[in-house]
N, C-alpha and C. Protein backbone atom coordinates (compact mmCIF):
# COMPACT_ATOMS: atom_id res chain seq x y z
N UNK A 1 119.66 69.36 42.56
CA UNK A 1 119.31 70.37 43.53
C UNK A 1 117.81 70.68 43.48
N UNK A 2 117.43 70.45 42.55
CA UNK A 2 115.63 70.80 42.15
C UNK A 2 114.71 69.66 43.04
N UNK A 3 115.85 68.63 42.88
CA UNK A 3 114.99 67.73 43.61
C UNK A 3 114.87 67.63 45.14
N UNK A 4 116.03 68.24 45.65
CA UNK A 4 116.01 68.36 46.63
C UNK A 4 115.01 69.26 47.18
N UNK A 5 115.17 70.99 46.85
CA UNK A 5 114.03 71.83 46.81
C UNK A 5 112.95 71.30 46.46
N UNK A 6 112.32 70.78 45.36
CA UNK A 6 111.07 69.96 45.97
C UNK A 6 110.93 69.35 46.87
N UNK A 7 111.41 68.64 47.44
CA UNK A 7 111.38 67.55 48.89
C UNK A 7 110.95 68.23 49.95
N UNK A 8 111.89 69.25 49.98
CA UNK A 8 112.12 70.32 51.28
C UNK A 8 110.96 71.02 51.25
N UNK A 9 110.56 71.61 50.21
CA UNK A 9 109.18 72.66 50.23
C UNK A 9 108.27 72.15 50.67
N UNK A 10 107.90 70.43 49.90
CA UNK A 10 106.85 69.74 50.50
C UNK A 10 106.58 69.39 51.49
N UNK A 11 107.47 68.73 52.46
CA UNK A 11 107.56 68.52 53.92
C UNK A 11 107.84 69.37 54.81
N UNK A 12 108.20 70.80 53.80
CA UNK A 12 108.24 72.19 55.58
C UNK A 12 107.00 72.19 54.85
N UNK A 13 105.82 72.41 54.07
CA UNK A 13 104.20 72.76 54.35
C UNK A 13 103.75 71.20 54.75
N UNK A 14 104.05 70.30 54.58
CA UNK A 14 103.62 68.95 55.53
C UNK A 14 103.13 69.21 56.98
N UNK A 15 104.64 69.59 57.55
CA UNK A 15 105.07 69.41 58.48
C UNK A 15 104.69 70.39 59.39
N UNK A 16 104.49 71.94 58.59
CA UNK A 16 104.14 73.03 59.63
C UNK A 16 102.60 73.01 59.42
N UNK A 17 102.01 72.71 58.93
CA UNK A 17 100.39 72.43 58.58
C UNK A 17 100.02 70.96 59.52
N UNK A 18 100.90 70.00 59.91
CA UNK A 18 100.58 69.24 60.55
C UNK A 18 100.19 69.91 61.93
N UNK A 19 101.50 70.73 62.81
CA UNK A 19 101.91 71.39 63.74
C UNK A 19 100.75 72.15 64.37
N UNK A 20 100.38 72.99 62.83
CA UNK A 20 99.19 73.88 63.24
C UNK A 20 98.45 74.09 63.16
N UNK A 21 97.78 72.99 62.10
CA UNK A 21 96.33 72.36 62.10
C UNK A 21 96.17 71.48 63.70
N UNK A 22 97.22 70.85 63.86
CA UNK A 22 97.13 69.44 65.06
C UNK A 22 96.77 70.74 66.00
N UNK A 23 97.06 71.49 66.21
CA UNK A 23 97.01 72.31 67.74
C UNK A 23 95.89 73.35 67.63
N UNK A 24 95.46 73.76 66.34
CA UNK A 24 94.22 74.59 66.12
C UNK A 24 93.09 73.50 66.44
N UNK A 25 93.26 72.20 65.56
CA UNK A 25 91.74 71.57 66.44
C UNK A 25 91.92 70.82 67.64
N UNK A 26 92.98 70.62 68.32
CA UNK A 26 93.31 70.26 69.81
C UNK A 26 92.69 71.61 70.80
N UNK A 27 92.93 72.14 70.22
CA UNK A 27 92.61 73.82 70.88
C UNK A 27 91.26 73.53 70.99
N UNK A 28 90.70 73.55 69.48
CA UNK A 28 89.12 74.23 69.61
C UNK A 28 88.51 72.54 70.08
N UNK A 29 88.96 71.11 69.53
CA UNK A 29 87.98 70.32 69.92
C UNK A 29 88.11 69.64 71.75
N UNK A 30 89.38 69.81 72.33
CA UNK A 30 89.58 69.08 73.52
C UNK A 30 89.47 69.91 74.42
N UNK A 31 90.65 71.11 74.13
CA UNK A 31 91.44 71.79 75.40
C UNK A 31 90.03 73.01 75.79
N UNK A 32 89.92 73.59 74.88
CA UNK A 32 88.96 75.10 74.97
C UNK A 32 87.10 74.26 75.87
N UNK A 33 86.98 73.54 75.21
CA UNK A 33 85.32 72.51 76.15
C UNK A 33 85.87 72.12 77.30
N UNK A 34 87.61 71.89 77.51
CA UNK A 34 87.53 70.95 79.12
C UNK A 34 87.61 72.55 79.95
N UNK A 35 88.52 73.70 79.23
CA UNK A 35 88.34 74.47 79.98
C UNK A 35 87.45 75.47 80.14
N UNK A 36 86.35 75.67 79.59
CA UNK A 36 85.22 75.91 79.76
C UNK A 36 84.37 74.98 80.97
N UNK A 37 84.15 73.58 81.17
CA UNK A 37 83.63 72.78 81.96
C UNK A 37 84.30 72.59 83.33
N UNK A 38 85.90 73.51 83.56
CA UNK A 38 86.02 73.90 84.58
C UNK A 38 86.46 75.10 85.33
N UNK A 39 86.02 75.95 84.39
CA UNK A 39 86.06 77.57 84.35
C UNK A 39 85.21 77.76 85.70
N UNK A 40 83.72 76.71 85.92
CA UNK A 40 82.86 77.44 86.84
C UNK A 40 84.08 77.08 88.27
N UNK A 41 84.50 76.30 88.46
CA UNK A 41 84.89 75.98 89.77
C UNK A 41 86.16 76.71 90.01
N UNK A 42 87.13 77.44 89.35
CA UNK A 42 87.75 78.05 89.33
C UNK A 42 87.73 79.22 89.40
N UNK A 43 88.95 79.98 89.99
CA UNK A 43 88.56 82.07 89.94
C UNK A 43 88.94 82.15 88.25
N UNK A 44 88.56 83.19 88.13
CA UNK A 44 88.86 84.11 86.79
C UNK A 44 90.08 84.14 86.61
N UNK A 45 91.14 84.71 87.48
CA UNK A 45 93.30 84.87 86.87
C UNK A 45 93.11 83.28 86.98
N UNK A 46 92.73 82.30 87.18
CA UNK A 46 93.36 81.05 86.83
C UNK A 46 92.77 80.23 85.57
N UNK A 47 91.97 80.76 85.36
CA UNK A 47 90.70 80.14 84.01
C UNK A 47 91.42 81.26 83.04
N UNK A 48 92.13 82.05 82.98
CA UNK A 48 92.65 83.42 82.09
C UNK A 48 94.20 83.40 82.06
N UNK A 49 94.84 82.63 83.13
CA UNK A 49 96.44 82.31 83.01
C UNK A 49 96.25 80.61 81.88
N UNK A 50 95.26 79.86 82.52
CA UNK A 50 95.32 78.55 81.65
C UNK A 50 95.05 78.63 80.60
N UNK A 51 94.06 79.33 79.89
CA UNK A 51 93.64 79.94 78.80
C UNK A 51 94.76 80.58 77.68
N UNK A 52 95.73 81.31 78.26
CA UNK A 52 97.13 81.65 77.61
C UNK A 52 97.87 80.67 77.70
N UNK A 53 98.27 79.87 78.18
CA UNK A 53 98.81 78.65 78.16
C UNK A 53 98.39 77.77 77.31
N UNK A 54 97.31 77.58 76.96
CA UNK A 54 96.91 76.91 75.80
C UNK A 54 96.91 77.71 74.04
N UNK A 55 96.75 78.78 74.54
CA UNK A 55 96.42 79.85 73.07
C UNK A 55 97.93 80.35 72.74
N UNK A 56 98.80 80.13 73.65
CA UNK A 56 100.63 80.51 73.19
C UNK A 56 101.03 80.07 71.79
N UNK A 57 101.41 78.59 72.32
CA UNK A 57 101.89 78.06 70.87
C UNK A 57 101.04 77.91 69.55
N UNK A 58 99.34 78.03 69.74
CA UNK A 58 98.93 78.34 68.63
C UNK A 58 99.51 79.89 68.06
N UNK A 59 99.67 80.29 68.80
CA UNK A 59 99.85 81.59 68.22
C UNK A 59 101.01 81.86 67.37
N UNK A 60 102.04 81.03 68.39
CA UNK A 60 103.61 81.19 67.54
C UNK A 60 103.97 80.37 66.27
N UNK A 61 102.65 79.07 66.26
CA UNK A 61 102.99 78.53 64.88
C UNK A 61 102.23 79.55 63.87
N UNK A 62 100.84 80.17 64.20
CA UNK A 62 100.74 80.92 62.95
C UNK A 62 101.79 82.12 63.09
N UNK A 63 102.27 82.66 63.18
CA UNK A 63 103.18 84.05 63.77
C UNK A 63 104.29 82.92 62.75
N UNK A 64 104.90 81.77 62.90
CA UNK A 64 106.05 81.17 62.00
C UNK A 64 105.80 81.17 60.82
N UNK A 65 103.87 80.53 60.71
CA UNK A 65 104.08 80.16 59.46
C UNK A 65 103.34 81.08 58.63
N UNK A 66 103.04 82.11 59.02
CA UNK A 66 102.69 83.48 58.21
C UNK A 66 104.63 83.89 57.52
N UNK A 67 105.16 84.19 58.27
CA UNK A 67 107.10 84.72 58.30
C UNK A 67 107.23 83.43 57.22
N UNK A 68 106.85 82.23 57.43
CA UNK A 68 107.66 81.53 56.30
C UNK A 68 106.75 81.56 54.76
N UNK A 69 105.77 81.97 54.71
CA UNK A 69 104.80 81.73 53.93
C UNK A 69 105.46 83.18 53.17
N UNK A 70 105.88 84.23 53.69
CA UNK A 70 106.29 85.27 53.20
C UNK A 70 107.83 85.42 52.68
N UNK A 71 108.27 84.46 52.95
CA UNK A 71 109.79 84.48 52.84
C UNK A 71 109.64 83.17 51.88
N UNK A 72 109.22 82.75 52.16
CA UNK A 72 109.00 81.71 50.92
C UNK A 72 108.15 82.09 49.04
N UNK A 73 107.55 82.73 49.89
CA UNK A 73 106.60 83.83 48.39
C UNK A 73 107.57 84.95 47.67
N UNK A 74 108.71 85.14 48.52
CA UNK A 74 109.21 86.21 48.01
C UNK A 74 110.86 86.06 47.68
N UNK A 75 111.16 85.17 48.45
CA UNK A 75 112.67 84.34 47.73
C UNK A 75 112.37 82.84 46.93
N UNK A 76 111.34 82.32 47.06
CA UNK A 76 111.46 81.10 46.48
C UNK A 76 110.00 80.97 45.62
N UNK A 77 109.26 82.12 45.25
CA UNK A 77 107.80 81.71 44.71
C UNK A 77 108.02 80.73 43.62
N UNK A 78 108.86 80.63 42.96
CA UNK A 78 108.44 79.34 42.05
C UNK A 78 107.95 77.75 43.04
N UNK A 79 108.35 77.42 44.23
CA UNK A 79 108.02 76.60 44.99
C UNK A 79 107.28 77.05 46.10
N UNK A 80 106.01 77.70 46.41
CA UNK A 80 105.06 77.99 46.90
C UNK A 80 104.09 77.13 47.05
N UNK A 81 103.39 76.68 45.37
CA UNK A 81 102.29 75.40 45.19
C UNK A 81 102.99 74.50 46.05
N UNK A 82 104.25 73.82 45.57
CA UNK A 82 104.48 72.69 46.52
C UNK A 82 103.96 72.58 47.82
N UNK A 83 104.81 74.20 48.59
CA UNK A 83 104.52 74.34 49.92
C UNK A 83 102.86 74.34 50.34
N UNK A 84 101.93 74.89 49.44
CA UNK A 84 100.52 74.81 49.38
C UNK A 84 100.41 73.79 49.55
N UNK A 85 100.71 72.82 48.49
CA UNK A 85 99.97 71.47 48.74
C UNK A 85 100.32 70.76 49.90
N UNK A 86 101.52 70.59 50.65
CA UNK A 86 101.84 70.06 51.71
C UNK A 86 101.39 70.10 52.63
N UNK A 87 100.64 71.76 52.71
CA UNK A 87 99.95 72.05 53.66
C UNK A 87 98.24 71.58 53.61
N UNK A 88 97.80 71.51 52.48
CA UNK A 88 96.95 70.80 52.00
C UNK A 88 96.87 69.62 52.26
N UNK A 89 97.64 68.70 52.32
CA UNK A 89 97.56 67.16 52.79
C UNK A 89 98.00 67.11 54.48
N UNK A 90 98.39 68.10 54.77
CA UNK A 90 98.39 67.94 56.72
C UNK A 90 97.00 68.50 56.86
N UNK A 91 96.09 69.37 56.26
CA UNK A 91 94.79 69.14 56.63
C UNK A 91 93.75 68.24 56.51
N UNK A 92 94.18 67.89 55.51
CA UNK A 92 93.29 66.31 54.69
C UNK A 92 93.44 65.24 56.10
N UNK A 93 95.43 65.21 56.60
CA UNK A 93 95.04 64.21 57.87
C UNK A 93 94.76 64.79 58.86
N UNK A 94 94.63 66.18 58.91
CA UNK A 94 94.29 66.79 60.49
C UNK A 94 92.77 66.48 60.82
N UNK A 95 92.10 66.96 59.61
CA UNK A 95 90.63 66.58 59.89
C UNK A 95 89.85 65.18 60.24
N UNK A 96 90.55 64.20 59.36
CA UNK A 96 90.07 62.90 59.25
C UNK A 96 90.71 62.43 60.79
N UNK A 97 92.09 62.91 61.54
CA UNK A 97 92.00 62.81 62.80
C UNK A 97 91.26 63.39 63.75
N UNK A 98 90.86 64.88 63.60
CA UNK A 98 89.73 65.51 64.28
C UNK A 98 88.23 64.52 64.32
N UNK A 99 88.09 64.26 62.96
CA UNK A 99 87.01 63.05 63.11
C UNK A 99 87.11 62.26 64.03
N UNK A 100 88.23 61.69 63.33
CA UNK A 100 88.22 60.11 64.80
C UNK A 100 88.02 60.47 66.43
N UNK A 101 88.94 61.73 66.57
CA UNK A 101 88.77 61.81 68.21
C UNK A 101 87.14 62.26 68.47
N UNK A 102 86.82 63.55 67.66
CA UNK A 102 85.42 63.79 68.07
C UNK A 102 84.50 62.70 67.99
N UNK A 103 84.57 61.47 66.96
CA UNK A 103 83.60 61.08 66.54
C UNK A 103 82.39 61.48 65.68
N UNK A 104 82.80 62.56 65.16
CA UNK A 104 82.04 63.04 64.04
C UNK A 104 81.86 62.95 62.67
C-alpha cells in the first residue's frame, strides 16, 4: 500500500504541475502577446470577455491545486515532499518547453 501511495502522490504533483505550469506559461508566453496585438482592433467587452476566457482555467487549476495542496498537508503530510517533488519535475519540463516555443 506504501507503494502505491508513493506512486499516486508523485504523479497527482506531476500531473497537476504539468496542467498548471503548461497553462500559466501558455497564458503569459502565447495567449496574453496575441491578445494584446489584437486588443487595438477590437472594442473593449470583447478584448475583456476574451481575456476571461483565457484567465478561467488558470484560475481553477490554482483554486484545485491550492484545495489539494491543503488536504494533502493535512490528511496525508507524511507524503507532501513526494507531491513537492512531482511538482518540481513538471516545472523542470514546463520551462525547458517554454524555452523551445519562445526560443529563449
Amino acid at each position: 500500500m506504501n507503494e502505491l501511495l508513493f506512486a499516486l502522490f508523485l504523479m497527482a504533483g506531476f500531473l497537476l504541475g504539468t496542467l498548471l505550469f503548461g497553462h500559466l506559461f501558455y497564458f503569459t508566453a502565447i495567449s496574453l502577446p496575441n491578445l494584446i496585438k489584437n486588443s487595438g482592433s477590437s472594442t473593449f467587452g470583447a478584448t475583456a470577455i476574451e481575456m476571461m476566457r483565457k484567465v478561467f482555467p488558470l484560475l481553477i487549476w490554482i483554486v484545485l491545486s491550492v484545495s489539494l495542496v491543503l488536504v494533502i498537508n493535512n490528511y496525508f503530510s507524511f507524503y507532501i515532499k513526494l507531491f513537492y517533488c512531482g511538482l518540481a519535475i513538471a516545472f523542470i519540463f514546463s520551462v525547458s518547453g517554454f524555452k523551445r516555443v519562445t526560443g529563449r
